[in-house]
Protein backbone atom coordinates (compact mmCIF):
# COMPACT_ATOMS: atom_id res chain seq x y z
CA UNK A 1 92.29 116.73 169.15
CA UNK A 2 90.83 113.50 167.62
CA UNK A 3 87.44 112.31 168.12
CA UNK A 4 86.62 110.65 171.40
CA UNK A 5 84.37 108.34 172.46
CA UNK A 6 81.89 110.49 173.99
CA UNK A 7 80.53 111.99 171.23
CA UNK A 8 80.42 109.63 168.52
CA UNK A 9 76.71 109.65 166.74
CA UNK A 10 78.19 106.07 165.47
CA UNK A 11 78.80 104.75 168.75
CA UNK A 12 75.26 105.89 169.44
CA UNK A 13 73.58 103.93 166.73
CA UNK A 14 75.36 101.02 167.30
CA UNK A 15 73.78 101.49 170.65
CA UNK A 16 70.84 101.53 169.36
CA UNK A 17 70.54 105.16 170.68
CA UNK A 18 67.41 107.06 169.82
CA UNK A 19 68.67 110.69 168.82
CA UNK A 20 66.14 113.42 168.37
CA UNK A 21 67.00 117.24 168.25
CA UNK A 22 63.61 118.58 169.41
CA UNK A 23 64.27 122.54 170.18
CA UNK A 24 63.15 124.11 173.74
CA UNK A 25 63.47 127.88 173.19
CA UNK A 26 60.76 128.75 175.78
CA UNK A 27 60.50 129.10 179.53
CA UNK A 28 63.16 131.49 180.17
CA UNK A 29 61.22 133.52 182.29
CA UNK A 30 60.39 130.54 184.53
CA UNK A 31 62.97 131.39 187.02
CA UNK A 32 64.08 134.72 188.47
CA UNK A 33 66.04 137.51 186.01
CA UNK A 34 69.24 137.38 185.82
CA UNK A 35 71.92 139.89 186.16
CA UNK A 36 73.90 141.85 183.65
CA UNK A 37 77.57 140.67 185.05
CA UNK A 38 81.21 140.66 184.40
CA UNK A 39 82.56 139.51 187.64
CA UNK A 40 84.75 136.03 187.93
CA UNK A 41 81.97 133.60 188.39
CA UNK A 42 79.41 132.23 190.69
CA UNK A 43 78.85 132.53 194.33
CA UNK A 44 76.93 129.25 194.23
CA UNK A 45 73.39 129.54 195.87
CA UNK A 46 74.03 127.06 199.09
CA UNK A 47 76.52 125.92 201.33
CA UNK A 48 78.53 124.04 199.30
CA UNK A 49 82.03 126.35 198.61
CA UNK A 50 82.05 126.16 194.87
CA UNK A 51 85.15 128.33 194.57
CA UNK A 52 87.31 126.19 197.10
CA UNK A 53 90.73 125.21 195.19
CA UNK A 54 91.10 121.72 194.79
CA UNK A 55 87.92 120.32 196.02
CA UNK A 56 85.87 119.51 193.13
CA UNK A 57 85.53 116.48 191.65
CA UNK A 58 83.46 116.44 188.19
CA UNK A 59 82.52 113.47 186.01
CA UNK A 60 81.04 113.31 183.25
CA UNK A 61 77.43 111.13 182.61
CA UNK A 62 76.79 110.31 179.52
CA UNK A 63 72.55 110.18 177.91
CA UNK A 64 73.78 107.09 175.45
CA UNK A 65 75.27 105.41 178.19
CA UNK A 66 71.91 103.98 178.88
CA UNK A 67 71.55 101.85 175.72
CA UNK A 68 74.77 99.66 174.75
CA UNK A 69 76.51 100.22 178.52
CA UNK A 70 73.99 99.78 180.23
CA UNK A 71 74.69 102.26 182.36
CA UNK A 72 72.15 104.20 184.72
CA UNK A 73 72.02 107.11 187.14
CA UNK A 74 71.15 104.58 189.62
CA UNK A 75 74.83 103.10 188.79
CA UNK A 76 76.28 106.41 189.97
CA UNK A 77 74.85 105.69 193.51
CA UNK A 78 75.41 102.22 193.83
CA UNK A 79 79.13 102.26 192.88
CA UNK A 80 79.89 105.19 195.24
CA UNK A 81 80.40 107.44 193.11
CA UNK A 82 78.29 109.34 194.19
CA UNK A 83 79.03 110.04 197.59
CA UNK A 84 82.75 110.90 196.04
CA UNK A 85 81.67 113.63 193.14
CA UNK A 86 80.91 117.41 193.77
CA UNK A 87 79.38 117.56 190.58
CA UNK A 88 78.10 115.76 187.22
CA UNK A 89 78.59 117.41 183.78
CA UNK A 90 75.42 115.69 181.96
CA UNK A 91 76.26 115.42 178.10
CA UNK A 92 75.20 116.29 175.44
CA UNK A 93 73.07 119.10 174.59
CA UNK A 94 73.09 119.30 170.69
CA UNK A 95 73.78 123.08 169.46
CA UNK A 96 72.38 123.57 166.28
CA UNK A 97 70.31 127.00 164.37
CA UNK A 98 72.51 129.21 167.06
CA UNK A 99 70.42 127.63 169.93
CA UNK A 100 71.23 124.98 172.59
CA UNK A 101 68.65 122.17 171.80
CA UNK A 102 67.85 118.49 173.42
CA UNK A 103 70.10 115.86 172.46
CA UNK A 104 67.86 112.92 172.92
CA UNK A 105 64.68 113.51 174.25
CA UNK A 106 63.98 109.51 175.16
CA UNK A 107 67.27 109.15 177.78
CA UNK A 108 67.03 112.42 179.03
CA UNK A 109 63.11 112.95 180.16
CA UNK A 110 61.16 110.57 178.71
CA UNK A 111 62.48 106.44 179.61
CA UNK A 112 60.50 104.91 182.06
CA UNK A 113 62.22 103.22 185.30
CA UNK A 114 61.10 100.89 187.05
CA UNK A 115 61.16 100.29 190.73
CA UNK A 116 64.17 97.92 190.13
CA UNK A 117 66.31 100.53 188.17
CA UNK A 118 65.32 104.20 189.90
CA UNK A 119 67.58 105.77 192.09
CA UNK A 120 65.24 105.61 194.47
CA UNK A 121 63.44 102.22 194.16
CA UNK A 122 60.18 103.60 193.19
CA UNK A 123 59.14 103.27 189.47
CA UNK A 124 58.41 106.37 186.81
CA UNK A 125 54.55 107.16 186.34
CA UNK A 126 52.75 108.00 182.93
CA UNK A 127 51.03 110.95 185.03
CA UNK A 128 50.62 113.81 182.63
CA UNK A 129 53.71 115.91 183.16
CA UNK A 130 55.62 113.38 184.95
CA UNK A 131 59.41 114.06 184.64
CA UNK A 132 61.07 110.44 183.76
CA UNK A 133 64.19 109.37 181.71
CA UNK A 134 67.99 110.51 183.33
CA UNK A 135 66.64 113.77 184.62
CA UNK A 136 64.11 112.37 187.10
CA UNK A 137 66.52 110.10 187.63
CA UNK A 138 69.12 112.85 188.46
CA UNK A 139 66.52 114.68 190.63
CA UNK A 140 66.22 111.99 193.18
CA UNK A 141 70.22 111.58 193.25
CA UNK A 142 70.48 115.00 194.26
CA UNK A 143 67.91 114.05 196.87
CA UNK A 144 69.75 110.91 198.44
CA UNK A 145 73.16 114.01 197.87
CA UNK A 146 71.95 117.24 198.32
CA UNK A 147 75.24 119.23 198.33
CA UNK A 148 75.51 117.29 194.46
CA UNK A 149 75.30 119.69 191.56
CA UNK A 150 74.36 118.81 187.55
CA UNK A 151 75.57 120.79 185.01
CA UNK A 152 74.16 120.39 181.22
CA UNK A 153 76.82 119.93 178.98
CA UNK A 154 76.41 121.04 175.64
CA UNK A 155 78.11 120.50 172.34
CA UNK A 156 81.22 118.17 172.26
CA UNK A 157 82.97 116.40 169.17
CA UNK A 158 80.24 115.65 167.29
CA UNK A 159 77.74 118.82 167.59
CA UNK A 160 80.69 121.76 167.76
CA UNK A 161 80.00 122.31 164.54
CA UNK A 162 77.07 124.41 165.74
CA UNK A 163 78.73 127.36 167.90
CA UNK A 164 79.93 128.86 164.84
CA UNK A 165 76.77 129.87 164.13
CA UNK A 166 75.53 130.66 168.06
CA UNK A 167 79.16 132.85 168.61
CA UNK A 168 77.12 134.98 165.79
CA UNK A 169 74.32 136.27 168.27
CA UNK A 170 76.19 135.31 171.39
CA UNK A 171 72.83 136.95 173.11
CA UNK A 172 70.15 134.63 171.44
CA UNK A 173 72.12 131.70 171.99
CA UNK A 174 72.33 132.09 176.07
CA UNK A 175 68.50 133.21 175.97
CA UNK A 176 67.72 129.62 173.89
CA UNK A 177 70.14 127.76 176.74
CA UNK A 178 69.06 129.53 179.50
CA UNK A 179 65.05 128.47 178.33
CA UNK A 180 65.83 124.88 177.73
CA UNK A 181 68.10 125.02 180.85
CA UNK A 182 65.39 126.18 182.93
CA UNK A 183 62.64 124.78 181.27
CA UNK A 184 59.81 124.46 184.36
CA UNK A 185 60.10 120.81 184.25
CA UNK A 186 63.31 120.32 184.83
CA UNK A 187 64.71 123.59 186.37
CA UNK A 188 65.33 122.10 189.45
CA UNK A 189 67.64 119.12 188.26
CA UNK A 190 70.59 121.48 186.82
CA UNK A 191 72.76 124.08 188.48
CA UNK A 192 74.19 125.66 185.51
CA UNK A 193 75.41 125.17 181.59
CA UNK A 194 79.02 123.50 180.49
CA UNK A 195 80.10 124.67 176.67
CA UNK A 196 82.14 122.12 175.21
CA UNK A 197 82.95 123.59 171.92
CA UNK A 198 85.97 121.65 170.08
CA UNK A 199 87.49 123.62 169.38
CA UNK A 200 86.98 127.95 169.08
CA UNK A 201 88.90 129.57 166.09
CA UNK A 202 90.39 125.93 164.99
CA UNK A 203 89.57 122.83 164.10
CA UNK A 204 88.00 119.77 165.55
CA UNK A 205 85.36 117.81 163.52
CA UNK A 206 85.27 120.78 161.28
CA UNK A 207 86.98 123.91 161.40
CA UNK A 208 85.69 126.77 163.03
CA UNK A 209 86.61 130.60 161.70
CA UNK A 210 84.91 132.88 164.26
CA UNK A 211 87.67 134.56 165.88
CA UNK A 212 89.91 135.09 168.71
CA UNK A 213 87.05 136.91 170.60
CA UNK A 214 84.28 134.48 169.82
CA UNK A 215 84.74 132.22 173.02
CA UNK A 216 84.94 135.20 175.17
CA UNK A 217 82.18 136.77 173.86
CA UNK A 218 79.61 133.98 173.94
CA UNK A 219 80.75 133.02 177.59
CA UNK A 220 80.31 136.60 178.24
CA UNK A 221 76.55 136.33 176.96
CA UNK A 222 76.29 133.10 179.15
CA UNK A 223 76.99 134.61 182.76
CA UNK A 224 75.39 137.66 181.86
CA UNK A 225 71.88 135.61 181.24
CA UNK A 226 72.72 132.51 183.89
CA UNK A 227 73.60 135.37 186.44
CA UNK A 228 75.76 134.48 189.52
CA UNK A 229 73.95 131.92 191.11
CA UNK A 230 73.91 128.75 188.50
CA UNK A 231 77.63 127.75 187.25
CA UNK A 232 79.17 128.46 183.59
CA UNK A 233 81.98 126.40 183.19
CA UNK A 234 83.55 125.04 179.58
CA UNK A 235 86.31 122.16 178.58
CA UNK A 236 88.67 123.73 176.65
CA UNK A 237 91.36 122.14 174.48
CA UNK A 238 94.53 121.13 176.70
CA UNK A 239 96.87 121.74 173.29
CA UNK A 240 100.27 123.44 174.78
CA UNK A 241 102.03 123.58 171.74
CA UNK A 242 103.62 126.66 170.08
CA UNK A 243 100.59 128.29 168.09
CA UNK A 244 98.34 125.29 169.22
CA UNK A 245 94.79 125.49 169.85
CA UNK A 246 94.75 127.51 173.45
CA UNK A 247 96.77 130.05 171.52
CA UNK A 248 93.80 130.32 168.77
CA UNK A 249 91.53 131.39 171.68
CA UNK A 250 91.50 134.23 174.17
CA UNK A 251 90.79 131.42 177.25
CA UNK A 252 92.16 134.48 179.55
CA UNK A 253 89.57 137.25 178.61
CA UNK A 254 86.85 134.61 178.87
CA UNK A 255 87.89 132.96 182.29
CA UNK A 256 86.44 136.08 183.78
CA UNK A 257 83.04 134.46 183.14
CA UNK A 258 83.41 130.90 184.03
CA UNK A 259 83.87 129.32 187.42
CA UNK A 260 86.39 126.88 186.25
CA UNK A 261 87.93 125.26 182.81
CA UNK A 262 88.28 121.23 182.29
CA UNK A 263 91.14 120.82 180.09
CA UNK A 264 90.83 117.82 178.24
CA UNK A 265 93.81 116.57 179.16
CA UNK A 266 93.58 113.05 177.44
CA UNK A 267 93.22 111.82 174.06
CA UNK A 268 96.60 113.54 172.86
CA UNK A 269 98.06 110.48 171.26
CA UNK A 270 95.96 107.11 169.95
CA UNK A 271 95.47 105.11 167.07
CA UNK A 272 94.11 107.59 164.56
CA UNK A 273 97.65 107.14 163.62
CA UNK A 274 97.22 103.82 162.73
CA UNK A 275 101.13 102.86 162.77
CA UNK A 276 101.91 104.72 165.55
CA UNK A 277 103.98 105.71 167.26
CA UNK A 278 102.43 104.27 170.07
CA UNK A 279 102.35 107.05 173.00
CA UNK A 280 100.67 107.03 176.42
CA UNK A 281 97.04 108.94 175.09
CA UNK A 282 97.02 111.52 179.07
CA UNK A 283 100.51 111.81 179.78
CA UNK A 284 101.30 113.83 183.00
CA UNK A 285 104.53 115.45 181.74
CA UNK A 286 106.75 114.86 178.81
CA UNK A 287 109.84 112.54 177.92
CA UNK A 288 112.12 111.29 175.67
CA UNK A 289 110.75 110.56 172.65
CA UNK A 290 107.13 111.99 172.79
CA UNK A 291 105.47 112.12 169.52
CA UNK A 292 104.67 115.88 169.66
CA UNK A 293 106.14 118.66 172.04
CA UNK A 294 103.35 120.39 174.41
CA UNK A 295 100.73 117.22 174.49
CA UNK A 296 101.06 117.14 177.88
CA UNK A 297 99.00 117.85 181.07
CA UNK A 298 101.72 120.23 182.35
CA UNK A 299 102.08 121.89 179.36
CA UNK A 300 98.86 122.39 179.05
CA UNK A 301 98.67 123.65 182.46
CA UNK A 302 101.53 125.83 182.65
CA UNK A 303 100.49 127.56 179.23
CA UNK A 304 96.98 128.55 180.48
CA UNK A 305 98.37 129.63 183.63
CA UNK A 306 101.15 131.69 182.12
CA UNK A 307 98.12 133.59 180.21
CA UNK A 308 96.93 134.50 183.16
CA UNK A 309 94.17 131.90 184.25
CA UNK A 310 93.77 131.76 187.84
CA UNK A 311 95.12 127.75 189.06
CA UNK A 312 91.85 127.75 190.95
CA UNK A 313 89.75 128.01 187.76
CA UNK A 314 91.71 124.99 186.19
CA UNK A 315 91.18 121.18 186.81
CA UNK A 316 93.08 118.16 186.37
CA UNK A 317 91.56 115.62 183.41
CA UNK A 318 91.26 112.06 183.58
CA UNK A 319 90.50 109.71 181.15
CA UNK A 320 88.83 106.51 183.10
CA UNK A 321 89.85 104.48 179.42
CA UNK A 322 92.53 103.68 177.40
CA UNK A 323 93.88 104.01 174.11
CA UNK A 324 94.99 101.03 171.79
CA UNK A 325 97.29 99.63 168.55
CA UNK A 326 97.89 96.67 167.40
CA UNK A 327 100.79 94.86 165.64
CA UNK A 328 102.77 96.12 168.24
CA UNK A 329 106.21 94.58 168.71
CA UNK A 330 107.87 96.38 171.65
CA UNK A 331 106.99 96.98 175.30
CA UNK A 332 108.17 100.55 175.73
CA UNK A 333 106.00 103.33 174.05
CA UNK A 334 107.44 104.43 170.79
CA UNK A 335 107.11 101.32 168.71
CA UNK A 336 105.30 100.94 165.49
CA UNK A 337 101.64 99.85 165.00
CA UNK A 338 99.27 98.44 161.84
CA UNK A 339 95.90 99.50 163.63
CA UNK A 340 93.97 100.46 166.57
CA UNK A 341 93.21 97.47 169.05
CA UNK A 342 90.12 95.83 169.16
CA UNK A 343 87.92 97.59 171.75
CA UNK A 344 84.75 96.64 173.21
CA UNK A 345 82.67 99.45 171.34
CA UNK A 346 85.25 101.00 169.11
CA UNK A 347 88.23 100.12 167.86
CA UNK A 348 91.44 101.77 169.66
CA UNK A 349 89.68 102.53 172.55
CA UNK A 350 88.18 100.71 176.09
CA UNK A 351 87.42 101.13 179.34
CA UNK A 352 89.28 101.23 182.34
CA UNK A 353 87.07 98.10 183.83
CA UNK A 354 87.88 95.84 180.51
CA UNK A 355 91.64 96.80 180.45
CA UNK A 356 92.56 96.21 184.23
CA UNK A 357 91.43 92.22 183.36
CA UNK A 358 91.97 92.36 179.34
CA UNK A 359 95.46 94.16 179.60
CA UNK A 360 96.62 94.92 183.03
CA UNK A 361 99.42 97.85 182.80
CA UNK A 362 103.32 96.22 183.04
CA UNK A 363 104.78 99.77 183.28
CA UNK A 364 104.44 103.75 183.91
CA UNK A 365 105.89 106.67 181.74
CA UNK A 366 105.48 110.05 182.15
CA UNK A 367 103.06 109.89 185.01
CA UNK A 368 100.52 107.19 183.43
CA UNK A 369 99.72 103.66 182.81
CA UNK A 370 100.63 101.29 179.96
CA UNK A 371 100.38 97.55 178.89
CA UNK A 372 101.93 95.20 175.91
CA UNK A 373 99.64 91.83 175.68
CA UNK A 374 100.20 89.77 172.83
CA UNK A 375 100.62 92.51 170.05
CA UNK A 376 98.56 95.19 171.45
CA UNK A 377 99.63 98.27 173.15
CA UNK A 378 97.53 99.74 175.28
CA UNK A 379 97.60 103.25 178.13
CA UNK A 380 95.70 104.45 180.81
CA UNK A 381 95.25 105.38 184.42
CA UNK A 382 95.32 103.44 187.14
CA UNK A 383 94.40 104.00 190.70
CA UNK A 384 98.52 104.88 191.30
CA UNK A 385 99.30 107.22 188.47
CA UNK A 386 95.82 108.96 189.02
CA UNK A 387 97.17 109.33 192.79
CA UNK A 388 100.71 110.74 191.43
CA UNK A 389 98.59 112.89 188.98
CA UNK A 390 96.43 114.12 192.22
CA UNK A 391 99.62 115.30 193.97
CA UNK A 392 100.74 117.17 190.83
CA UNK A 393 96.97 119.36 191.36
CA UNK A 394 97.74 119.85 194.58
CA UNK A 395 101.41 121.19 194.44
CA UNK A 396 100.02 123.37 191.39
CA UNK A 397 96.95 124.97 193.60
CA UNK A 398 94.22 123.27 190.68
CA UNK A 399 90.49 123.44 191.26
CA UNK A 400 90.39 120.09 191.30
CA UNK A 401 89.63 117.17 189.06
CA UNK A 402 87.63 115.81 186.24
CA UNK A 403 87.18 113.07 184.12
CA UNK A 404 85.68 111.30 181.32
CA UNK A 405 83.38 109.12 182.26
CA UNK A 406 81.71 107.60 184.75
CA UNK A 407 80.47 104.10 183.14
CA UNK A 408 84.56 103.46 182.26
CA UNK A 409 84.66 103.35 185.99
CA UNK A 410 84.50 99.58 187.78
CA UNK A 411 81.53 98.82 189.45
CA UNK A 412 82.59 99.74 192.96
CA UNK A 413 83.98 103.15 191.88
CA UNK A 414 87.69 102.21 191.85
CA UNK A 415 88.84 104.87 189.92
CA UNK A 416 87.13 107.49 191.32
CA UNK A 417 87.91 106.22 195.10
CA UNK A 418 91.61 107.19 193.86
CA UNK A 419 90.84 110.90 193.43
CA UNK A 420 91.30 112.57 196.38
């Protein structure tokens, strides 16, 4: 699929993001050994029932959220969002030279909070060693949350370009994750590694020519070094079109190794085609009209499923955004465009807490939002079609949901109060 927002290096620097690439290959035997597996994923290490069908609820936290949005760890807790999640997938780890590697070493351990800004209203120290930046941050969360779980995310849009080179030694790239993962200083913040490669044997950003078995084979590598008790999961492309993206990949074989998939199941229409059509960017199910067969959250769904991956190892996407055009003359989706809309950091693109006051959605297709104001055209959830699309996990038996991301979210969680 097109880019998204999340993994922009542009949107970064406009944010005035600092982005290093500083490689941790050491410290993997920190923590206990892990098993040689090929069972169907983890048996999570506390009470909480990891495995329990439609029960999780995963967003996504972003390390550049800090800069331009403004947007904390601490904001997680004070919106009540955290009290509502299961788990946060923390992104992005860069993957580059086969290895997973730190994506920006000032947001995630070294930023200093003060007392105002911590999640716990005490301030960061310069003691030698001190843990600061969004992982200290994410420590004391779990604290306040203790049945809360963080998974490093690694890769995305921008940095997929790298697996390609890791699906190559599947072996040494788990050993590099598994290091910087568990590096001593941090080991205790995350439960476990997401892979978000865009997209295995086809192309994203660039094109990838590894193979069918590639995925399968570096998840495979993954659980065997994470073992049973820290998560593997992956977002996988939610393409359900004849010879489409899932079909490039053996997601089947490799679901054996990961607790659960997040199909991405947004972004399939928006104003990288500049005059349209204009479509609804997460439709639920398809309808008269749609721009291309299987973008679609069902489809999507009912082709993985129909390959034989279990419903309980699939959840439901959300996109807490919209997507844009401009020069838009008609209401229903459909109509021509000459551009993306303006957006608050990028062009064709906003959050969910701009467009509820900037373009509040006149009417519902296929199971989501949209909005004509002026001459733009804009879709997204709401907290409605989010509850229709949270009765359509439920009647399929899904894992539960995800979305992307939390700082789209209003400041009192509305969005997220809406998954249930």
């Amino acid at each position: 699929m097109p880019a998204r927002p999340r993994t922009l290096l542009a949107a970064f620097a406009a944010a005035g993001a600092l982005i290093t690439t500083t490689l941790f290959t050491g410290a993997a035997n920190a923590s206990p050994a892990t098993a040689t597996v090929t069972g169907t994923g983890s048996t999570a290490d506390d009470t909480t029932d990891d495995t329990a069908a439609g029960r999780k609820v995963v967003g996504y936290f972003t390390n550049w959220g800090v800069y331009g949005r403004n947007y904390h760890v601490k904001n997680i807790e004070t919106s009540g969002s955290a009290a509502k999640l299961t788990h946060i997938n923390y992104a992005f780890g860069n993957v580059t030279g086969g290895k997973c590697a730190i994506g920006d070493a000032y947001a995630d351990y070294d930023k200093a909070y003060d007392a105002a800004g911590s999640v716990d209203g005490k301030a960061d120290t310069w003691d030698d060693g001190a843990l600061r930046g969004n992982f200290n941050q994410l420590r004391k969360l779990k604290k306040l949350h203790p049945g809360l779980k963080v998974v490093w995310s690694f890769g995305g849009w921008t940095w997929s370009g790298g697996f390609g080179e890791a699906a190559r030694n599947p072996a040494a790239f788990a050993e590099s994750c598994y290091g910087l993962v568990k590096d001593p200083r941090w080991a205790d913040v995350f439960d476990g590694i997401d892979i978000d490669w865009e997209y295995p044997n086809a192309c994203g950003l660039t094109c990838d020519t590894s193979g069918r078995e590639a995925f399968t084979k570096l998840m495979a590598a993954l659980r065997s070094k994470f073992g049973t008790r820290n998560l593997v999961t992956a977002a996988i492309t939610a393409d359900g079109s004849d010879g489409g993206k899932i079909d490039a990949t053996d997601y089947a074989g490799a679901a054996r190794y990961v607790d659960w998939y997040n199909p991405m199941t947004y972004d399939f229409f928006g104003a990288w085609d500049a005059k349209g059509p204009t479509a609804p960017h997460s439709p639920l199910t398809s309808y008269a009209g749609i721009p291309k067969p299987g973008f679609t959250t069902d489809a999507a769904i009912t082709k993985l499923r129909s390959l034989g991956v279990p419903s309980s190892k699939l959840l439901l996407g959300i996109g807490f955004y919209g997507r844009g055009w401009t020069g838009v003359n008609q209401s229903a989706p459909g109509g021509t465009a000459t551009g993306p809309a303006k957006g608050t950091y990028e062009d064709g693109i906003d959050d969910y807490k701009v467009l509820k006051t900037k373009c509040p959605a006149n009417g519902t297709i296929a199971g989501t939002a949209y909005a004509k104001c002026g001459s733009d055209w804009w879709s997204y959830d709401t907290p409605s079609t989010i509850a229709g699309k949270m009765a359509y996990k439920n009647r399929q038996g899904l894992g539960g949901t995800f979305f992307w991301e939390l700082s789209g979210d209003t400041a009192d969680g509305e969005l997220i109060k809406s998954i249930s």
